[in-house]
C-alpha atoms as a PDB file:
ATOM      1  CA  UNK A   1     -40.589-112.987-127.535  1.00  0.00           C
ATOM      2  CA  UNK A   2     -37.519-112.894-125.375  1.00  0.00           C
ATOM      3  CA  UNK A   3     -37.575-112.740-121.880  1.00  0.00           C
ATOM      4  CA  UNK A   4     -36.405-109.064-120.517  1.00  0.00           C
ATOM      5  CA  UNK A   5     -33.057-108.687-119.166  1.00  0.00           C
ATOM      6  CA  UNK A   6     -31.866-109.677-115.647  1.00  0.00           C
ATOM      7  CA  UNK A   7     -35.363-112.155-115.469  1.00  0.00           C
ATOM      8  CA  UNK A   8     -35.128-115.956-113.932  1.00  0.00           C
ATOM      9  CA  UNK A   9     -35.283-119.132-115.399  1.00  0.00           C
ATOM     10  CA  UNK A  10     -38.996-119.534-114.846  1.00  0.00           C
ATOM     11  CA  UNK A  11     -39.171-115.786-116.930  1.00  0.00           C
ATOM     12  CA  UNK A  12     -36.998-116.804-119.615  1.00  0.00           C
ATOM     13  CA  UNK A  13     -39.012-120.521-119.428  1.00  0.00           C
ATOM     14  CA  UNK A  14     -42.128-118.423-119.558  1.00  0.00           C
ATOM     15  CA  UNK A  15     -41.624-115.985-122.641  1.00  0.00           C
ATOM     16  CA  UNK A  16     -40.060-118.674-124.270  1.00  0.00           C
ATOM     17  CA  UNK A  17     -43.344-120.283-124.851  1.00  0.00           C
ATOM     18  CA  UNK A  18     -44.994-120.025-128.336  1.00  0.00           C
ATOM     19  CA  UNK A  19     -47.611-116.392-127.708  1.00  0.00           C
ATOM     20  CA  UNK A  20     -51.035-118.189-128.193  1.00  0.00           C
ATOM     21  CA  UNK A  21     -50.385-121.605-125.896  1.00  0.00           C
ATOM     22  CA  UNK A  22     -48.518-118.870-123.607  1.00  0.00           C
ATOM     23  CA  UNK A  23     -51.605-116.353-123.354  1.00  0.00           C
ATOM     24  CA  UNK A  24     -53.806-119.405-123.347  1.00  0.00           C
ATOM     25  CA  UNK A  25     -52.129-120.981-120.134  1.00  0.00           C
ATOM     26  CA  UNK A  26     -51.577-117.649-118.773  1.00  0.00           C
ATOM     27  CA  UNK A  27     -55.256-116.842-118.518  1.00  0.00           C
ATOM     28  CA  UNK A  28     -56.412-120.495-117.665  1.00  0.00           C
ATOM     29  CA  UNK A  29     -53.850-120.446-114.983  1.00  0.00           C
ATOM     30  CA  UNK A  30     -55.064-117.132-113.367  1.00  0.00           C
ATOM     31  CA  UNK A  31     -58.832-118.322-113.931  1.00  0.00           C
ATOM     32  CA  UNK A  32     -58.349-121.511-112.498  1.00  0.00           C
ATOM     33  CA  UNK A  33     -56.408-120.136-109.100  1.00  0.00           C
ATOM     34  CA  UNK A  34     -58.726-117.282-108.601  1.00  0.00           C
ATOM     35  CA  UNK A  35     -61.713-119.126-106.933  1.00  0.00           C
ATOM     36  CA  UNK A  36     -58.780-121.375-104.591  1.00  0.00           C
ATOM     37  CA  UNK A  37     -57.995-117.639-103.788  1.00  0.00           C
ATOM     38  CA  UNK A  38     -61.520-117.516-102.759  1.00  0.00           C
ATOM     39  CA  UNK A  39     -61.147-114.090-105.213  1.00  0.00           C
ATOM     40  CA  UNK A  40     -64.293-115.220-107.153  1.00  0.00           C
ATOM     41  CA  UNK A  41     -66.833-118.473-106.606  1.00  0.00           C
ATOM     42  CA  UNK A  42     -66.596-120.784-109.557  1.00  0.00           C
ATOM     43  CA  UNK A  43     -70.107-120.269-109.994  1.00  0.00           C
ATOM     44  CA  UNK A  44     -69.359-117.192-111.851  1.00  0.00           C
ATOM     45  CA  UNK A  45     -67.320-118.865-114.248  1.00  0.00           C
ATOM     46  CA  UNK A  46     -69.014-122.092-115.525  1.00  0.00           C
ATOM     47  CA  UNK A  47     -71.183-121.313-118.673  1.00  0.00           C
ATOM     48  CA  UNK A  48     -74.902-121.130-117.266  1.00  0.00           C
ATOM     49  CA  UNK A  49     -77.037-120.248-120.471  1.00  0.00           C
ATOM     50  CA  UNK A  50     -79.492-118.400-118.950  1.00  0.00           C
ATOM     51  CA  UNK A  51     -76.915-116.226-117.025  1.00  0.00           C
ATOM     52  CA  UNK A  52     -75.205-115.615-120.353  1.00  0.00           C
ATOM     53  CA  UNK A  53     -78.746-114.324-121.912  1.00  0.00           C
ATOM     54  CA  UNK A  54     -79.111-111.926-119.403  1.00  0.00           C
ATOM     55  CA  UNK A  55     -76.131-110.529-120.087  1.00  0.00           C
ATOM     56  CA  UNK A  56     -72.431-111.964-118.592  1.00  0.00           C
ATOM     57  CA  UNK A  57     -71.247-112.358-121.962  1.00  0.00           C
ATOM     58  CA  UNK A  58     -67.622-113.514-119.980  1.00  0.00           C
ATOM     59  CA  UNK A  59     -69.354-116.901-119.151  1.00  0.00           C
ATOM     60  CA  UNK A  60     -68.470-119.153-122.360  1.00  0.00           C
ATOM     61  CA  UNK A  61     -64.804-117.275-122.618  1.00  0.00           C
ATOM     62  CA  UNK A  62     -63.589-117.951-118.224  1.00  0.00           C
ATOM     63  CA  UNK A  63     -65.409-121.890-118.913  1.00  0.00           C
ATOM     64  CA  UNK A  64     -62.983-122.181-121.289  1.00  0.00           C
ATOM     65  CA  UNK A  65     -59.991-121.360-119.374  1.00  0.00           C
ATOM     66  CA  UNK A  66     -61.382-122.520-116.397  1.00  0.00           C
ATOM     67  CA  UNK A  67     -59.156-126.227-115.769  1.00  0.00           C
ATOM     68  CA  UNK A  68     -60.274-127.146-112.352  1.00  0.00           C
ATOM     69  CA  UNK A  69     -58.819-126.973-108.950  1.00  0.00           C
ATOM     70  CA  UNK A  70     -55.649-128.889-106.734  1.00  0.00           C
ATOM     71  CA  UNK A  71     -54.216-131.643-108.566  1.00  0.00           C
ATOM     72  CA  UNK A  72     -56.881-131.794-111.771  1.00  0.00           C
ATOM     73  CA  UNK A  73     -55.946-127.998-112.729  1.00  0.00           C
ATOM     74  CA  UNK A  74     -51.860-128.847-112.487  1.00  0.00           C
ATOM     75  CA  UNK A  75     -52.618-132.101-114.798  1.00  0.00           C
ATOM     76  CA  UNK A  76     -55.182-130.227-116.566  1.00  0.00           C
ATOM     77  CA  UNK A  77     -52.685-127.508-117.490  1.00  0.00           C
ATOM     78  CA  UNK A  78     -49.537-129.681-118.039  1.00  0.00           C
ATOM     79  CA  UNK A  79     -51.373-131.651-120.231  1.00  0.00           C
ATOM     80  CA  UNK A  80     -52.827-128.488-122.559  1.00  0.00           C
ATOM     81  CA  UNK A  81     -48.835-127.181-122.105  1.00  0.00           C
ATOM     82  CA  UNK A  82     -47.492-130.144-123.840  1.00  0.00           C
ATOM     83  CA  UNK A  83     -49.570-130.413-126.617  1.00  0.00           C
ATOM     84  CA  UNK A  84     -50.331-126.494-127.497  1.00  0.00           C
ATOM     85  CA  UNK A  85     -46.825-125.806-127.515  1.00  0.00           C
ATOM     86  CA  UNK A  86     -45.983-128.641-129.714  1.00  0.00           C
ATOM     87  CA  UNK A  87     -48.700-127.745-132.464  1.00  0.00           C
ATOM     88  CA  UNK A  88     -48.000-124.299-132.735  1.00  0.00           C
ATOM     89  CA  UNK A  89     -44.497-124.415-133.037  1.00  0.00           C
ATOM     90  CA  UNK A  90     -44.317-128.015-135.538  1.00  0.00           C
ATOM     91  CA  UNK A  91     -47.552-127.893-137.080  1.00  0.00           C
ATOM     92  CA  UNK A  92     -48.843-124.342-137.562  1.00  0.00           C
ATOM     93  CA  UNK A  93     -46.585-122.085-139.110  1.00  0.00           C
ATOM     94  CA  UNK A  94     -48.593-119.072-138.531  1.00  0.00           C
ATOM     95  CA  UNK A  95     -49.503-117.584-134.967  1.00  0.00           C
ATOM     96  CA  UNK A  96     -52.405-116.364-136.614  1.00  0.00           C
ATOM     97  CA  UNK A  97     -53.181-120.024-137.825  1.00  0.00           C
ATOM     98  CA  UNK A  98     -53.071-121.842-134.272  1.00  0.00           C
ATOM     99  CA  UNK A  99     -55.276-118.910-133.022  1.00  0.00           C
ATOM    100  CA  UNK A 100     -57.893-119.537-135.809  1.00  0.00           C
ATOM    101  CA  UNK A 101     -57.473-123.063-135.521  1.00  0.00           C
ATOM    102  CA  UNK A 102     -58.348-122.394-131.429  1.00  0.00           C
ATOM    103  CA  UNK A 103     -61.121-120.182-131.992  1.00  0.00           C
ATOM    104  CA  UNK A 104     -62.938-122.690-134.756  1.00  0.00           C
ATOM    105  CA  UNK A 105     -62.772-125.474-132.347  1.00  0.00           C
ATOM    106  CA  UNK A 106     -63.848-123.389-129.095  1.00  0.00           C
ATOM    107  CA  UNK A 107     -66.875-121.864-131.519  1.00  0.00           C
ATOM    108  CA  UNK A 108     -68.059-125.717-132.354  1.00  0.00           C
ATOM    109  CA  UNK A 109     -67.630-126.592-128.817  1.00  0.00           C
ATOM    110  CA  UNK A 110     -69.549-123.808-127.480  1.00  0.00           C
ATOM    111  CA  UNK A 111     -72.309-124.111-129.689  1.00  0.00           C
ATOM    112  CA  UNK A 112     -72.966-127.808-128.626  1.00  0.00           C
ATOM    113  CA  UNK A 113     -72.689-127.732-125.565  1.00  0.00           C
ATOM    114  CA  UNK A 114     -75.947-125.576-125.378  1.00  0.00           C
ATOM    115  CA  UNK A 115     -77.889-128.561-126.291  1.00  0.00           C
ATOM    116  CA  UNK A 116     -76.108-131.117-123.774  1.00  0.00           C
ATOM    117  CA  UNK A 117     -75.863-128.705-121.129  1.00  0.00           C
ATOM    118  CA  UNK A 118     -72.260-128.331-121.042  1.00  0.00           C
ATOM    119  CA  UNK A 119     -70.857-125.350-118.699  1.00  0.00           C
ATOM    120  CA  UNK A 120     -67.104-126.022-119.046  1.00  0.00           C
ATOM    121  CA  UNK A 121     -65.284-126.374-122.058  1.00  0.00           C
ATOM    122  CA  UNK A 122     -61.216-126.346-121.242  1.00  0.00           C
ATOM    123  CA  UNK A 123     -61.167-129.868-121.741  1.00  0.00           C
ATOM    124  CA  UNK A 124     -62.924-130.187-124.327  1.00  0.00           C
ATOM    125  CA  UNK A 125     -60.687-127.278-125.937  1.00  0.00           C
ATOM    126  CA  UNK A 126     -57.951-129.273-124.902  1.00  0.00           C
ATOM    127  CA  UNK A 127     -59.190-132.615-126.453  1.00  0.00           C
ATOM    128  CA  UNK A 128     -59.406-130.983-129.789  1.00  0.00           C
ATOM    129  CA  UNK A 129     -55.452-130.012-129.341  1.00  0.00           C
ATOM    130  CA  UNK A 130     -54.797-133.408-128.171  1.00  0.00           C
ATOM    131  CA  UNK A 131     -56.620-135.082-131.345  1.00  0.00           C
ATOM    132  CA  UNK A 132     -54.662-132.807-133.868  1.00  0.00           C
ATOM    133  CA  UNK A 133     -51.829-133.569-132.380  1.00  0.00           C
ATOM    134  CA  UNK A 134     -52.230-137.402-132.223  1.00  0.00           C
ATOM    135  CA  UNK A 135     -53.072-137.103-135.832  1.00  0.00           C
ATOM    136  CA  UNK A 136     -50.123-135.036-136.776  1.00  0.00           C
ATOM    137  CA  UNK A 137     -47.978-137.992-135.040  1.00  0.00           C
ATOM    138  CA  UNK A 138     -50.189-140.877-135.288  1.00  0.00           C
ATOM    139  CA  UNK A 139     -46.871-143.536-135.402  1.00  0.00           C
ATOM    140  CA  UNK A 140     -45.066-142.266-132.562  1.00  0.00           C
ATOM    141  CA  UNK A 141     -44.464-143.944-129.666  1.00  0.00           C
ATOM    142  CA  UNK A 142     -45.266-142.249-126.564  1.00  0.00           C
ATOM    143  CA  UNK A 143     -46.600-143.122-123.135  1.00  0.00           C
ATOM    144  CA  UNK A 144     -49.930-141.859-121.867  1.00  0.00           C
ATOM    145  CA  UNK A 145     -49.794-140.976-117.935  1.00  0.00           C
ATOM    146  CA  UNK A 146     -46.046-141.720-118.276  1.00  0.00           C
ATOM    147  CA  UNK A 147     -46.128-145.580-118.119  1.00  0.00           C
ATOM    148  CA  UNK A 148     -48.550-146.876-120.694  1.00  0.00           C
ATOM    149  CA  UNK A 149     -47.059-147.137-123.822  1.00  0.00           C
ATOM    150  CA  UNK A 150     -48.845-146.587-126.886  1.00  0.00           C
ATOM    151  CA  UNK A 151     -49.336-144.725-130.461  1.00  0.00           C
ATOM    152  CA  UNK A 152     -50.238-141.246-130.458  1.00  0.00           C
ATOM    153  CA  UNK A 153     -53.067-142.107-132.694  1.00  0.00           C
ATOM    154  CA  UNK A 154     -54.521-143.837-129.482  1.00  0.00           C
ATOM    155  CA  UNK A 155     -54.184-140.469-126.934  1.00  0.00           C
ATOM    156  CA  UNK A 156     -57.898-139.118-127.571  1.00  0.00           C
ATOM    157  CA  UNK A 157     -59.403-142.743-127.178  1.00  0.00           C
ATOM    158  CA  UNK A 158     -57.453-143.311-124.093  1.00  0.00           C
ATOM    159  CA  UNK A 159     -58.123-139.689-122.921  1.00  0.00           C
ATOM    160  CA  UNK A 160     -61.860-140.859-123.042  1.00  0.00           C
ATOM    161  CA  UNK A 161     -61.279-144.201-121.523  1.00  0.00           C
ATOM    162  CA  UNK A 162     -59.940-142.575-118.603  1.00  0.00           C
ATOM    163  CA  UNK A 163     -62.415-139.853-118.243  1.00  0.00           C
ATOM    164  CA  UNK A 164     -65.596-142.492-118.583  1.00  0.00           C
ATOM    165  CA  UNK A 165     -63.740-144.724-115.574  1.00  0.00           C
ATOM    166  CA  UNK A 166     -63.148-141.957-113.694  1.00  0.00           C
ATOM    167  CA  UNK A 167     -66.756-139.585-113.971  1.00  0.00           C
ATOM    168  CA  UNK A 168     -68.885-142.094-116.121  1.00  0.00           C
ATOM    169  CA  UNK A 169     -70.519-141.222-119.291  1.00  0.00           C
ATOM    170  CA  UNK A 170     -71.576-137.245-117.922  1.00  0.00           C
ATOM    171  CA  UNK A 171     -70.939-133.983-118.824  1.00  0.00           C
ATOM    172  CA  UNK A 172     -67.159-134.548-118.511  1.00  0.00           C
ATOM    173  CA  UNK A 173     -66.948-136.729-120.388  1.00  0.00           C
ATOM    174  CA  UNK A 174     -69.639-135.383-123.222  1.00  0.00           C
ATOM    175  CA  UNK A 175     -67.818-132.618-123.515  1.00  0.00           C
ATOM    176  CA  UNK A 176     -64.170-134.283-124.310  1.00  0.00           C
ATOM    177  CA  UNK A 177     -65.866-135.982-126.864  1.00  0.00           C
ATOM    178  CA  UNK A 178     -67.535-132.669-128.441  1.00  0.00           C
ATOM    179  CA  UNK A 179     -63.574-131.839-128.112  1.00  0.00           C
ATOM    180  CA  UNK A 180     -62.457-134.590-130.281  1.00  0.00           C
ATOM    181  CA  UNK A 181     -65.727-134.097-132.755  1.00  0.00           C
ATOM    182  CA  UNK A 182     -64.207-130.091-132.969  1.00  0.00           C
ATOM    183  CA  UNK A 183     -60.486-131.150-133.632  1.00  0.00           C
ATOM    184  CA  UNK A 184     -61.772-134.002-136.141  1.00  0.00           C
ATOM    185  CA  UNK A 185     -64.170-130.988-138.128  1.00  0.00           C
ATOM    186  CA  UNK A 186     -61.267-128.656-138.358  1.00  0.00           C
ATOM    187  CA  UNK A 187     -58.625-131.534-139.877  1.00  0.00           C
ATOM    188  CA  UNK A 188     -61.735-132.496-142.227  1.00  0.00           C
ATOM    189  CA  UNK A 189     -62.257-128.945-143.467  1.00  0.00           C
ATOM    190  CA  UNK A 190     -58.505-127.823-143.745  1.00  0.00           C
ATOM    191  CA  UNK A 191     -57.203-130.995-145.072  1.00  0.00           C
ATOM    192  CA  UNK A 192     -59.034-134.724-144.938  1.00  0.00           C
ATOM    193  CA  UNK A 193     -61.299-133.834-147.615  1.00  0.00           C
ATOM    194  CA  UNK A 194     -59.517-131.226-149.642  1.00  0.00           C
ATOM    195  CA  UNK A 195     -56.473-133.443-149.653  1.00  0.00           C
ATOM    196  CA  UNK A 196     -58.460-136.709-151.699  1.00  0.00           C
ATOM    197  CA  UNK A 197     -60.730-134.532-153.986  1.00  0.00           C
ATOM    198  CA  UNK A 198     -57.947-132.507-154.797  1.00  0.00           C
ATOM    199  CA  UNK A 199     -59.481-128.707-153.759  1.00  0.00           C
ATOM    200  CA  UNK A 200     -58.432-126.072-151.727  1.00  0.00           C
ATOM    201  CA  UNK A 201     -59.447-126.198-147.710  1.00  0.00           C
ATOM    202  CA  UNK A 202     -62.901-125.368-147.493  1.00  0.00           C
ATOM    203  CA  UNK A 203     -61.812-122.495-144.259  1.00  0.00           C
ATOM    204  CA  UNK A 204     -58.709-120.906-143.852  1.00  0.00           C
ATOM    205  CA  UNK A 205     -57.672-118.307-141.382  1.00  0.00           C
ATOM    206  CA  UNK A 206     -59.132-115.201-143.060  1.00  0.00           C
ATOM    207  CA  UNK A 207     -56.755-112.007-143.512  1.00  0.00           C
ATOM    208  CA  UNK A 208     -58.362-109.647-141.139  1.00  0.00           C
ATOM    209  CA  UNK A 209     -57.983-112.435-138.664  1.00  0.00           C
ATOM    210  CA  UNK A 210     -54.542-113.199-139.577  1.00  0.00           C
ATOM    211  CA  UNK A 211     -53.513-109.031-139.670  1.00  0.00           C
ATOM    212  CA  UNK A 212     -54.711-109.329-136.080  1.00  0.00           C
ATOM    213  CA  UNK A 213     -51.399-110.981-135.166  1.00  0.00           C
ATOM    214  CA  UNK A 214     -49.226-109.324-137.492  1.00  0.00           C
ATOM    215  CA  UNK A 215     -48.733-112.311-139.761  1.00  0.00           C
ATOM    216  CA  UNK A 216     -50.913-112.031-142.666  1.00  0.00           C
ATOM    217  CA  UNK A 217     -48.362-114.163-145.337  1.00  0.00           C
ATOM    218  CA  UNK A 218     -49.044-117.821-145.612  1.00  0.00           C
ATOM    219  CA  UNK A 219     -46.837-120.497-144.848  1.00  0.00           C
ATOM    220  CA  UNK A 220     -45.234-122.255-147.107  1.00  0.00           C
ATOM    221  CA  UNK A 221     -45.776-126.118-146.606  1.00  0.00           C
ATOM    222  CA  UNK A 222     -47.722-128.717-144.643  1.00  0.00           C
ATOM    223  CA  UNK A 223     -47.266-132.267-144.660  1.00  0.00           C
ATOM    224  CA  UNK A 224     -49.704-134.326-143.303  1.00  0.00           C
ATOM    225  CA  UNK A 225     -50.756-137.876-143.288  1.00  0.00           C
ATOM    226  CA  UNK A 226     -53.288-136.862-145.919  1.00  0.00           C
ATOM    227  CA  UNK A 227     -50.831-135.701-148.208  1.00  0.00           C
ATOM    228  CA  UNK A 228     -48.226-132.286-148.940  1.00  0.00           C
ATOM    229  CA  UNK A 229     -49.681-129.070-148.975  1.00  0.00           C
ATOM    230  CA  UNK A 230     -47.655-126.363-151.086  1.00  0.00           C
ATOM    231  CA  UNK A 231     -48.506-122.823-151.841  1.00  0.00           C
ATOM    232  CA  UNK A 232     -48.315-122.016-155.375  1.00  0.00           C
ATOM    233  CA  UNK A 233     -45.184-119.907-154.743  1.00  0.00           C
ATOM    234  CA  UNK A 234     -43.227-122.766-153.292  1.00  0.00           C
ATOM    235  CA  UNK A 235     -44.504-125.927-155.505  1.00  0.00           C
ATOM    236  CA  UNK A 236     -41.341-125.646-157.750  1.00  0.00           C
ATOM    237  CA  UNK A 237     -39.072-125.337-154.764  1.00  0.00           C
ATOM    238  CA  UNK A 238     -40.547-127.551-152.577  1.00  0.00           C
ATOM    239  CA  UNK A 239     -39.569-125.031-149.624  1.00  0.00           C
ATOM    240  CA  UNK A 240     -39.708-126.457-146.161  1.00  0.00           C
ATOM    241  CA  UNK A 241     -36.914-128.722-145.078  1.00  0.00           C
ATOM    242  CA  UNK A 242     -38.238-131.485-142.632  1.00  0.00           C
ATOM    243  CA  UNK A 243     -37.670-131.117-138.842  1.00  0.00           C
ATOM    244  CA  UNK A 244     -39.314-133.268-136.602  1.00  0.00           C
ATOM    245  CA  UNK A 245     -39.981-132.684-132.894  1.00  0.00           C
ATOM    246  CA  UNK A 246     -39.923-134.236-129.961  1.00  0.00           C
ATOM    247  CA  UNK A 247     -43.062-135.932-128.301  1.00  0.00           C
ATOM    248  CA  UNK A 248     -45.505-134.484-125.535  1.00  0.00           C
ATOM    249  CA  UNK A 249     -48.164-135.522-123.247  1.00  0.00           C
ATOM    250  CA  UNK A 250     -48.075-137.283-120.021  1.00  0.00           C
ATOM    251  CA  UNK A 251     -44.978-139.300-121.207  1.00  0.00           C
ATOM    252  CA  UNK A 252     -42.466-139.166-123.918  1.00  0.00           C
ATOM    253  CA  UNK A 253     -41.442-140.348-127.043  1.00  0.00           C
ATOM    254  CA  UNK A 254     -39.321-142.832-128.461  1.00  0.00           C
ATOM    255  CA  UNK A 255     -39.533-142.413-132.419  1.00  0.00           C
ATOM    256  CA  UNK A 256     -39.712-139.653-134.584  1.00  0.00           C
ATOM    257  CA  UNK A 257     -43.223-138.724-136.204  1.00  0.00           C
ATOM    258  CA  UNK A 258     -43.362-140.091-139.917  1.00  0.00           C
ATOM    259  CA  UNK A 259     -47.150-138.370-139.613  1.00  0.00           C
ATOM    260  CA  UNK A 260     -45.394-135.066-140.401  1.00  0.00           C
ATOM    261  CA  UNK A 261     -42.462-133.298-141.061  1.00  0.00           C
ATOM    262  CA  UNK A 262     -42.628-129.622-139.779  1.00  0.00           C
ATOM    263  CA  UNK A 263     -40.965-126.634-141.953  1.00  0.00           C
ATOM    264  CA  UNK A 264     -39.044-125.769-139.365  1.00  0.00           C
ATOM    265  CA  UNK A 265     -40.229-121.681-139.268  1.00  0.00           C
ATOM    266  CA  UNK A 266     -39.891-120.265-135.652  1.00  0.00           C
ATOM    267  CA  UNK A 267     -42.964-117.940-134.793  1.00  0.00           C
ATOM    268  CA  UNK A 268     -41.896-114.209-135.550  1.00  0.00           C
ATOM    269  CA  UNK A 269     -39.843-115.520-138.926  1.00  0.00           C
ATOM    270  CA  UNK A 270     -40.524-113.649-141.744  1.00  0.00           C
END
């Protein structure tokens, strides 16, 4: 979407962003100001089962937006911005994909957390994207809190690290790894184990989902560590010329991904 006529940097910046990571940090960033704003008291937002029984339905959906306050929600929300944006624009070549892929994970994280007594999910949510992403660029070089240098393939382990030092082995911390346990199920489904016993992914994002967002054609090609992916249309033509991106998280990069080679669609392409 292009930002309106006559709007600022930040506005152009802003609707520049690919729609779902844009809605996504839209809502977490209202969500997470309101109780600073002393508009609401967190309280209403954290995921309390019995509350959500009774009836406030909203609870599992404002836990998940919900990244914290002061310096934790800026990190918090930096963090999901690199990463989100990254995946839906390189990896998923369907809006409706990254949305499905968003809602599986958030599903498996919200069901587990009722039997650890979890009551907020955004970083768990944001673990998942943060696994999928290290797996889509396991090789490249990056550096984690901007002066650690590592392999992307190391970001969720040192994403856990970090959390155990800093909270110990609590709900925090639970939680991130329910993240990492969601983003690993979804890359199993879609691709680990379709990719070596040679069948189709065992979920994909279903039409009606897909017609939700106006995009119900499939993309053409995938390439990920596991292997290509080509639609039947495009195995002859091998459609999808390679275009790597640049690296995200609390650092940079210094190498291109050889994990995977995106097809280089922008979101709204036909």
């Amino acid at each position: 979407m292009d930002a309106p006529r006559g709007q600022n940097d930040f506005a152009r910046w802003y609707y520049g962003l690919p729609p779902v990571s844009r809605t996504v940090l839209f809502a977490s960033f209202l969500t997470s100001i309101a109780p600073l704003l002393q508009l609401i008291h967190p309280y209403q937002i954290f995921n309390i089962w019995p509350m959500t029984f009774k009836g406030q339905l909203w609870r599992p959906f404002t836990a998940s937006l919900y990244a914290g306050g002061g310096i934790e929600m800026l990190m918090g929300l930096f963090f999901f911005y690199n990463h989100s944006t990254d995946l839906e624009t390189k990896k998923f070549m369907r809006t409706a994909d990254y949305a499905f892929f968003l809602t599986f994970c958030w599903a498996i994280i919200v069901v587990i957390s009722y039997f650890i007594d979890g009551y907020l999910y955004f970083n768990a949510v944001s673990m998942s994207v943060a696994y999928v992403w290290s797996q889509m660029n396991r090789d490249r070089q990056m550096s984690f809190m901007g002066f650690i240098p590592m392999k992307a393939m190391w970001l969720p382990v040192s994403m856990l690290v970090m959390t155990f030092v800093m909270n110990g082995p609590g709900s925090a911390f639970q939680m991130q790894l329910v993240g990492l346990v969601a983003g690993h199920t979804y890359l199993f489904v879609t691709e680990i184990y379709p990719g070596s016993h040679g069948v189709r992914p065992l979920i994909h994002t279903p039409t009606w989902f897909a017609r939700l967002f106006g995009n119900a054609g499939h993309a053409r090609m995938r390439t990920m560590p596991y292997g290509t992916a080509f639609n039947p249309r495009d195995r002859q033509t091998g459609a999808g010329d390679a275009a790597a991106g640049q690296a995200t998280g609390f650092g940079s990069a210094t190498s291109n991904s050889t994990a995977f080679r995106g097809a280089g669609h922008r979101l709204g392409d036909s």
